[in-house]
PDB file of N, CA and C in Angstrom:
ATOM      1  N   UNK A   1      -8.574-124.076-144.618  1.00  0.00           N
ATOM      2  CA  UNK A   1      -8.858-124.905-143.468  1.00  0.00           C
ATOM      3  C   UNK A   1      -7.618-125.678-143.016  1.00  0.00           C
ATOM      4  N   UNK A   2      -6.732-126.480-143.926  1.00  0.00           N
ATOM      5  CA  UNK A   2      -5.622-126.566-143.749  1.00  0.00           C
ATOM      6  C   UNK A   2      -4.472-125.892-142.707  1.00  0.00           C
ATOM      7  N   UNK A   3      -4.216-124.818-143.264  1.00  0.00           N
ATOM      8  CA  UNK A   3      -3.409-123.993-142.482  1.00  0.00           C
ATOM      9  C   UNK A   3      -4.115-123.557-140.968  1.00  0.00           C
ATOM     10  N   UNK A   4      -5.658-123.766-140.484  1.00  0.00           N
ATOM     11  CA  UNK A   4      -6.182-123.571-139.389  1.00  0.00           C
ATOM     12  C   UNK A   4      -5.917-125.254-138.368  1.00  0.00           C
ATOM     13  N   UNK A   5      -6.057-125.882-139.188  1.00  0.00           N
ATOM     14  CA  UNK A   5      -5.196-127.351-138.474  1.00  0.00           C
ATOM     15  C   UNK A   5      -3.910-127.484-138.440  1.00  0.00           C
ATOM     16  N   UNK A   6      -3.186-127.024-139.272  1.00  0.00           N
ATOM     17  CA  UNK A   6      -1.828-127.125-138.755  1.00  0.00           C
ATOM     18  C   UNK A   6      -1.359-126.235-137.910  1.00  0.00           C
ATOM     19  N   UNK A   7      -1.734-124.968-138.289  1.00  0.00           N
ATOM     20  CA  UNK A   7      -1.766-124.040-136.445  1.00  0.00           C
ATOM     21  C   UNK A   7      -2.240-125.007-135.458  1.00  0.00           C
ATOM     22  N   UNK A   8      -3.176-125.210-135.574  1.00  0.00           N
ATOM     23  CA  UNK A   8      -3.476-125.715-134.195  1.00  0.00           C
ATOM     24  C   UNK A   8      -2.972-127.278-133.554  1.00  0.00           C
ATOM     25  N   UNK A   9      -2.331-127.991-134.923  1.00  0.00           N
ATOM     26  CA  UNK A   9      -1.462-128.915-134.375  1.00  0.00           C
ATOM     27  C   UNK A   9      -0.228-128.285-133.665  1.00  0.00           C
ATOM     28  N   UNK A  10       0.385-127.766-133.937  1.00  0.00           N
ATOM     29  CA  UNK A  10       1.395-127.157-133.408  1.00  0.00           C
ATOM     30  C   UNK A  10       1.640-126.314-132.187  1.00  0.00           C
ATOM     31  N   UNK A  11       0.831-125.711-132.179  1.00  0.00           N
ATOM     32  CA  UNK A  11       0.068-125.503-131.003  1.00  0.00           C
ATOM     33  C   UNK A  11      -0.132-125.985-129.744  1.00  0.00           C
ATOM     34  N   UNK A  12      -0.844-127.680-130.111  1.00  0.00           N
ATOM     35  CA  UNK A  12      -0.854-128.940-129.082  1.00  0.00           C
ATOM     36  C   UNK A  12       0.281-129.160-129.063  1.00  0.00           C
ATOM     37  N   UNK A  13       0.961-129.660-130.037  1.00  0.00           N
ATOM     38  CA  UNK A  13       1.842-130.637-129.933  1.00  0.00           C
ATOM     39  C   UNK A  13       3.445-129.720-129.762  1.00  0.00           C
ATOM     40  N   UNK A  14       3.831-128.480-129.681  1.00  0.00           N
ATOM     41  CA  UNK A  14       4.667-127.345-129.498  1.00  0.00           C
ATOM     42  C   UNK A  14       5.643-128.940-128.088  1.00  0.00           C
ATOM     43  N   UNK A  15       4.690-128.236-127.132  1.00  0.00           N
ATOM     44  CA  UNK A  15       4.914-128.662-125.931  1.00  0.00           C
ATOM     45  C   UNK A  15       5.514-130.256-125.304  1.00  0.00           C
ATOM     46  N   UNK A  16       4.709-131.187-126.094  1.00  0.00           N
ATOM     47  CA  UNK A  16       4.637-132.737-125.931  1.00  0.00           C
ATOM     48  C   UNK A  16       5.806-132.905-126.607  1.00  0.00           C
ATOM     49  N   UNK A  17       6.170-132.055-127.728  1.00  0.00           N
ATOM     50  CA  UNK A  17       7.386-132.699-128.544  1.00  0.00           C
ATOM     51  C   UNK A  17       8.609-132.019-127.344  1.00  0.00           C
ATOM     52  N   UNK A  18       8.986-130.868-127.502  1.00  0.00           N
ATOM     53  CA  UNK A  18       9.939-130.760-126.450  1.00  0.00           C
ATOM     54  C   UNK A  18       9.911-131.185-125.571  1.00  0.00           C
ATOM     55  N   UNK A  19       9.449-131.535-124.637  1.00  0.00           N
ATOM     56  CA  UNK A  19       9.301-132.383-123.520  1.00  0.00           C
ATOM     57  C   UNK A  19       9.685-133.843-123.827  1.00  0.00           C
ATOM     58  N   UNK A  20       8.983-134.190-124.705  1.00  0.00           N
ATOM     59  CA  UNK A  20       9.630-135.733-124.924  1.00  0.00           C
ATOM     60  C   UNK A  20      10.946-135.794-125.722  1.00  0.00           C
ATOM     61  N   UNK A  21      11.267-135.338-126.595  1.00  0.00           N
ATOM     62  CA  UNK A  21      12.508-135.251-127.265  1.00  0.00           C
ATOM     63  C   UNK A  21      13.700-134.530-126.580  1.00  0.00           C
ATOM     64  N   UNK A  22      13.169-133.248-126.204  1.00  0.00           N
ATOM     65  CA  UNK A  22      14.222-133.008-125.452  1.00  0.00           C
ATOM     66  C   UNK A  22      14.741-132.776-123.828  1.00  0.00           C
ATOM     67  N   UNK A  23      13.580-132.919-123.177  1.00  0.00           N
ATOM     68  CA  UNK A  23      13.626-133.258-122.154  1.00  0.00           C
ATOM     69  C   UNK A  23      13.919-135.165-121.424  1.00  0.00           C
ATOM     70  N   UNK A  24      12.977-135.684-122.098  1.00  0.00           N
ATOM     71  CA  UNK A  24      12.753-137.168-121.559  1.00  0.00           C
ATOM     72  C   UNK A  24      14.251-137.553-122.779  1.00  0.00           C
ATOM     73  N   UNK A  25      14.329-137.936-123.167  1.00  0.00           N
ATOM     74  CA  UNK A  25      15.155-138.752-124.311  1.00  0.00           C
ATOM     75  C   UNK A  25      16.515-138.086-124.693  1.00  0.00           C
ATOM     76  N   UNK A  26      16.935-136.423-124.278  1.00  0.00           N
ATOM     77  CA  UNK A  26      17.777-135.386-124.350  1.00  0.00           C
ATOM     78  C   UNK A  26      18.668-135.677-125.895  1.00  0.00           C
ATOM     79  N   UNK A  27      17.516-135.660-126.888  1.00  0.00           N
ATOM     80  CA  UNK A  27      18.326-135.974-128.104  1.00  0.00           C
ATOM     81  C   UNK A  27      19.076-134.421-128.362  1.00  0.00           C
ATOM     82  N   UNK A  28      18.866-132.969-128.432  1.00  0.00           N
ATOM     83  CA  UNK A  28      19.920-132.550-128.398  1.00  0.00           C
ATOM     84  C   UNK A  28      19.840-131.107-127.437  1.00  0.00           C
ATOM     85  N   UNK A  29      19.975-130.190-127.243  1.00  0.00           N
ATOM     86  CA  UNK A  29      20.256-128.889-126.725  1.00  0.00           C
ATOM     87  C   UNK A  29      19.022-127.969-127.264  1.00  0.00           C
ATOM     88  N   UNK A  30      19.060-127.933-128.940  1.00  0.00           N
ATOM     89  CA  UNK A  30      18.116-126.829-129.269  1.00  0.00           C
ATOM     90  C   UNK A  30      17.262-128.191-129.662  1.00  0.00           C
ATOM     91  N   UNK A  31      15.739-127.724-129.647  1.00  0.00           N
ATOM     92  CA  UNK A  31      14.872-128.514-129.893  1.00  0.00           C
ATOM     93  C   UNK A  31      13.460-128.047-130.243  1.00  0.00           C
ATOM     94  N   UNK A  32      12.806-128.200-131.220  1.00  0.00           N
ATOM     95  CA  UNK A  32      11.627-127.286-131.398  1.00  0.00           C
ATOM     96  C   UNK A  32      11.377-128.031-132.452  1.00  0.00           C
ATOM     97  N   UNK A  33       9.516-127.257-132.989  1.00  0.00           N
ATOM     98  CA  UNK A  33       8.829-127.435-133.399  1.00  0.00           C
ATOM     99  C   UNK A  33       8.246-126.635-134.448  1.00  0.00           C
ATOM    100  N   UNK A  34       7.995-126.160-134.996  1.00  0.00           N
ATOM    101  CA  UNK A  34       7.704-124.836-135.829  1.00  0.00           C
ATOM    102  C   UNK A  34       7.135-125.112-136.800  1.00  0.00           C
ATOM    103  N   UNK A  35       5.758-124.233-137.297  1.00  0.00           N
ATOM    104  CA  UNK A  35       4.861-123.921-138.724  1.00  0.00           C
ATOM    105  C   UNK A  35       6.009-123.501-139.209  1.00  0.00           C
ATOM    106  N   UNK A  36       5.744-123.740-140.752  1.00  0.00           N
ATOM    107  CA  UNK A  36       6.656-123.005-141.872  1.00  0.00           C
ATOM    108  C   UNK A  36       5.819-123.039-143.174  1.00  0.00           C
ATOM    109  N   UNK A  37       6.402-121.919-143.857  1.00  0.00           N
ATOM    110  CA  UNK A  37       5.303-121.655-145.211  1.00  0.00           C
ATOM    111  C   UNK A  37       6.848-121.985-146.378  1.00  0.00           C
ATOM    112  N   UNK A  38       6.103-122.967-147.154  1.00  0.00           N
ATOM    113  CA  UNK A  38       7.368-122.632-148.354  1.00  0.00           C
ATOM    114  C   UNK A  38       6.846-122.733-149.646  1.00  0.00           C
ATOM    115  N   UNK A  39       6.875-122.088-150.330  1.00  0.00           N
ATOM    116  CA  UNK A  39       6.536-121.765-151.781  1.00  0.00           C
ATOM    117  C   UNK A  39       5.077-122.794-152.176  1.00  0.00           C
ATOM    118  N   UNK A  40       4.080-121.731-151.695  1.00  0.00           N
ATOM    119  CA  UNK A  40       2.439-122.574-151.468  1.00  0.00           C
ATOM    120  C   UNK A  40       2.547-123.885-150.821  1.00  0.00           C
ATOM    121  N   UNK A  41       3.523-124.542-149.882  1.00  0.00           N
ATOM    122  CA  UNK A  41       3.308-125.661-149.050  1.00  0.00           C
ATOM    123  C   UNK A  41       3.031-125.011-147.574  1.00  0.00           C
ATOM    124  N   UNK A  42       2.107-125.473-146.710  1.00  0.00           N
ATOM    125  CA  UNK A  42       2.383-125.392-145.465  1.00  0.00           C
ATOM    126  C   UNK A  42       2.836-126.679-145.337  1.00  0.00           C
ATOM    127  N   UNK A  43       4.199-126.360-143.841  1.00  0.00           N
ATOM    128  CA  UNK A  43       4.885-127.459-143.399  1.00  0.00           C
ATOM    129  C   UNK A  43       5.144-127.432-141.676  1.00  0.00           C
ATOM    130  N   UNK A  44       5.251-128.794-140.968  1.00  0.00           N
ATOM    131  CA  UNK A  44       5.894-128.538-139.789  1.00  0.00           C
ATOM    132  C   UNK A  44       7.137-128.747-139.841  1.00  0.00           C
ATOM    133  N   UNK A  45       8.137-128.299-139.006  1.00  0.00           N
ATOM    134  CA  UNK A  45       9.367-128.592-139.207  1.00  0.00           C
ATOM    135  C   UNK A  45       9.570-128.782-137.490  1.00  0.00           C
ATOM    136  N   UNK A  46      10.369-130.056-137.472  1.00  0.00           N
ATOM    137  CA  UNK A  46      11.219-130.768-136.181  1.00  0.00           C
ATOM    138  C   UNK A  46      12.397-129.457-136.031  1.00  0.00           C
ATOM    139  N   UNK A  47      13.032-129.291-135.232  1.00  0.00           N
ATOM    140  CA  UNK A  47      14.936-128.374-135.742  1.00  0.00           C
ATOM    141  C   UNK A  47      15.375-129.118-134.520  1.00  0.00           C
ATOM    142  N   UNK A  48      16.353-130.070-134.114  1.00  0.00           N
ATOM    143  CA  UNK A  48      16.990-131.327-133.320  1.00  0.00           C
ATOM    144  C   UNK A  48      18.513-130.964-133.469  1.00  0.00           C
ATOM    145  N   UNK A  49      18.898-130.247-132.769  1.00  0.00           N
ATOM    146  CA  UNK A  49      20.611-130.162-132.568  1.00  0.00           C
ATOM    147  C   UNK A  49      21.120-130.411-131.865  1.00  0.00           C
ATOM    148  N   UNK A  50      21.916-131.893-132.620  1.00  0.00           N
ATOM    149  CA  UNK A  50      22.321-132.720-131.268  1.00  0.00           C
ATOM    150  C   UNK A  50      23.788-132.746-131.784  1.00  0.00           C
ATOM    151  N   UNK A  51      24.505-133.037-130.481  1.00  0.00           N
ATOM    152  CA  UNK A  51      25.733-133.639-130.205  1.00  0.00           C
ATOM    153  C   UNK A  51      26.405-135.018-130.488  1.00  0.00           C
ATOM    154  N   UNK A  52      25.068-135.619-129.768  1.00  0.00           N
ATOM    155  CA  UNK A  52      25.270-137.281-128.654  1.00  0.00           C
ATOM    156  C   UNK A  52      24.526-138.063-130.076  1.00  0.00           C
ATOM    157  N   UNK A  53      23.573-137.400-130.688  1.00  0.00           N
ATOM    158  CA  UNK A  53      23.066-138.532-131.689  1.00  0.00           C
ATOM    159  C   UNK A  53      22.708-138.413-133.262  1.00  0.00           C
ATOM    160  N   UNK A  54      22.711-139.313-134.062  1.00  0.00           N
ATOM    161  CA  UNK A  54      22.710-139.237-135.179  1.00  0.00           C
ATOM    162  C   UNK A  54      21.627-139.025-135.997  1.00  0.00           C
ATOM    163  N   UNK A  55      21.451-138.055-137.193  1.00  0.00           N
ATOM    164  CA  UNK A  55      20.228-138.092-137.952  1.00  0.00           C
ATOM    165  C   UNK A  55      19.522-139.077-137.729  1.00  0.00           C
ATOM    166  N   UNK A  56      19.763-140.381-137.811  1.00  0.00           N
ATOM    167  CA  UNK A  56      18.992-141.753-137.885  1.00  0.00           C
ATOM    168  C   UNK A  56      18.194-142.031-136.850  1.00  0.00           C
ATOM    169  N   UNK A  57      18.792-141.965-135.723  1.00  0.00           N
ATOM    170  CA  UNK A  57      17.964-141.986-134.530  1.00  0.00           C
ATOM    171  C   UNK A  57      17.555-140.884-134.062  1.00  0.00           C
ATOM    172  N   UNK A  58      17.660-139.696-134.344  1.00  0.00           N
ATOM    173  CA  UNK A  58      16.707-138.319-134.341  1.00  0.00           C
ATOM    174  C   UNK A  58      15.481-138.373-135.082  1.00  0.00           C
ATOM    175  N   UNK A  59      15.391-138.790-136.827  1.00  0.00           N
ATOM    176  CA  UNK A  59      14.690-139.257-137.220  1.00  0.00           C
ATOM    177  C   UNK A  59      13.494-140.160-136.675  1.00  0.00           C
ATOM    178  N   UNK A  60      14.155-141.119-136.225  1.00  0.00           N
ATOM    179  CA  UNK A  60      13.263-142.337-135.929  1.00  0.00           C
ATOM    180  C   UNK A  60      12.535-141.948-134.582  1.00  0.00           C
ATOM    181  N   UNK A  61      13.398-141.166-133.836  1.00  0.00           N
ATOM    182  CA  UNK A  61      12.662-140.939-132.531  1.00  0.00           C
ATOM    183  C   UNK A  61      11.264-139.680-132.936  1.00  0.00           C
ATOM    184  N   UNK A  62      11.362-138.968-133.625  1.00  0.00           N
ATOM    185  CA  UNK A  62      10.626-137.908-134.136  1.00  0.00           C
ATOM    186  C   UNK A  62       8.998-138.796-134.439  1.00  0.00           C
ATOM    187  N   UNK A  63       9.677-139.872-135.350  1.00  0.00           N
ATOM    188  CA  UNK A  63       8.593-140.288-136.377  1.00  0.00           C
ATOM    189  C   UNK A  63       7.453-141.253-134.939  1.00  0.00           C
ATOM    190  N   UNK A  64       8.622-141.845-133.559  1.00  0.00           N
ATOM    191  CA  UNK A  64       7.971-142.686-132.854  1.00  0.00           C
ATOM    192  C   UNK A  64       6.692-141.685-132.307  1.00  0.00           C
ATOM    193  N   UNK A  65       7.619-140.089-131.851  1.00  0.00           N
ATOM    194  CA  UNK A  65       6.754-139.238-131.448  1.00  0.00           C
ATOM    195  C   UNK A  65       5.465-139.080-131.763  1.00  0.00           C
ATOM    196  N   UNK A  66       5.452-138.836-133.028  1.00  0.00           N
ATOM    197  CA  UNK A  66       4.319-138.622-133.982  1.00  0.00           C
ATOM    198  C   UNK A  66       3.269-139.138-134.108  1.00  0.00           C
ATOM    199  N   UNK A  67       3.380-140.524-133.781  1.00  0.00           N
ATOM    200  CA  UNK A  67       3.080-141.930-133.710  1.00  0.00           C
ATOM    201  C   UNK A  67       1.972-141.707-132.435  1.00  0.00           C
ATOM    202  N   UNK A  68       3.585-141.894-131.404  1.00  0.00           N
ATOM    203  CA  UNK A  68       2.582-141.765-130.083  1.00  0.00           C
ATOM    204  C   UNK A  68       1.523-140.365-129.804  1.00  0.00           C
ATOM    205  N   UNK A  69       1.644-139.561-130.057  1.00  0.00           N
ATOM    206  CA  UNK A  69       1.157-138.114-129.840  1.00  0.00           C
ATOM    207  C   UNK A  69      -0.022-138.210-130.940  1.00  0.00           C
ATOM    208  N   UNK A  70      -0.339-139.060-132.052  1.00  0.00           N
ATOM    209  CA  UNK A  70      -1.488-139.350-132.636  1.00  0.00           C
ATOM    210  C   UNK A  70      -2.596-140.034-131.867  1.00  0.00           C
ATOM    211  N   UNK A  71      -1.691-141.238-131.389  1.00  0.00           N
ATOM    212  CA  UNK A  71      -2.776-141.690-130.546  1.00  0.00           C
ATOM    213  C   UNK A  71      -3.599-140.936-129.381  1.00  0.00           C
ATOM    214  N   UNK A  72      -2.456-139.924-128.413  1.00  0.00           N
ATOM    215  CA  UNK A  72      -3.144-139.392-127.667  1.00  0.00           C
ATOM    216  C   UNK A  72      -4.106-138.235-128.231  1.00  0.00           C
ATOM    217  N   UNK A  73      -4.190-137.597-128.992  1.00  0.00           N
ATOM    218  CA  UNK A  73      -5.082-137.157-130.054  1.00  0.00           C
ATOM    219  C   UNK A  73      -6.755-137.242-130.231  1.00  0.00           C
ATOM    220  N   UNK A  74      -6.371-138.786-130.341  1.00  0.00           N
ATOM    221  CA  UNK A  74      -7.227-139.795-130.451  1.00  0.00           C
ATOM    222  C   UNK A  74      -7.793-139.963-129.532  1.00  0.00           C
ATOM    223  N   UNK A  75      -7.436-140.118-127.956  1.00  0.00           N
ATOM    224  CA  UNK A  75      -7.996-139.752-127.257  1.00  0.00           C
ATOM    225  C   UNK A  75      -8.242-138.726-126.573  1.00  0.00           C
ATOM    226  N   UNK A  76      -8.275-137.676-126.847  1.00  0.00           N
ATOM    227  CA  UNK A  76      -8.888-136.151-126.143  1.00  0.00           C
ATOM    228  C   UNK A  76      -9.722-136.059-126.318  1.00  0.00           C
ATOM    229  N   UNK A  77     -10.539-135.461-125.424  1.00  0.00           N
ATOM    230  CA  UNK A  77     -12.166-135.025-125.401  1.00  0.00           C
ATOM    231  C   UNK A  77     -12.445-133.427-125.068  1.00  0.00           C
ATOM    232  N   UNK A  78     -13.820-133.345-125.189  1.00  0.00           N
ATOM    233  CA  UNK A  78     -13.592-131.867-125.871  1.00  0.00           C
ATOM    234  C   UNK A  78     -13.067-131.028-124.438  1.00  0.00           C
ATOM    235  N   UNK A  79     -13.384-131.616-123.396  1.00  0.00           N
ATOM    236  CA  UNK A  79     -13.054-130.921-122.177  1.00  0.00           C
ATOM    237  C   UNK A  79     -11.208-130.514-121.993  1.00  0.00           C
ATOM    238  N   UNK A  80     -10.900-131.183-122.719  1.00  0.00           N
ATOM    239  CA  UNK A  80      -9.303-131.009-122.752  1.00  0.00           C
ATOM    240  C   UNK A  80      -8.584-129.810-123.419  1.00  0.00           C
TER     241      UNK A  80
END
């Protein structure tokens, strides 16, 4: 069941993250989102290749993402 929610987080959230990270905020050039399987973990993985900014604030902007994109979550209804 796991791995059927994290598909489908990724899924939603594919889109909202590029757009906000690398569109709105242009933390770097390549920018994505991606399922990953590693030795019996499922994982999401950020990939942020930037120029202009530092792990720290790539980081932090990721984690604000997460944050905000929970809440909207929170509010979706099933019509969405």
């Amino acid at each position: 069941m796991l791995n059927v929610k994290l598909r489908l987080f990724v899924l939603i959230a594919k889109q909202p993250a590029f757009h906000q990270l690398r569109s709105v905020e242009q933390l770097g050039y390549i920018t994505a989102l991606l399922q990953r399987f590693d030795t019996f973990k499922l994982l999401i993985q950020f990939i942020i290749q930037s120029a202009v900014k530092g792990p720290g604030h790539i980081d932090l902007r990721v984690e604000e993402f997460l944050k905000t994109f929970k809440s909207k979550l929170y509010e979706m209804t099933n019509s969405r």
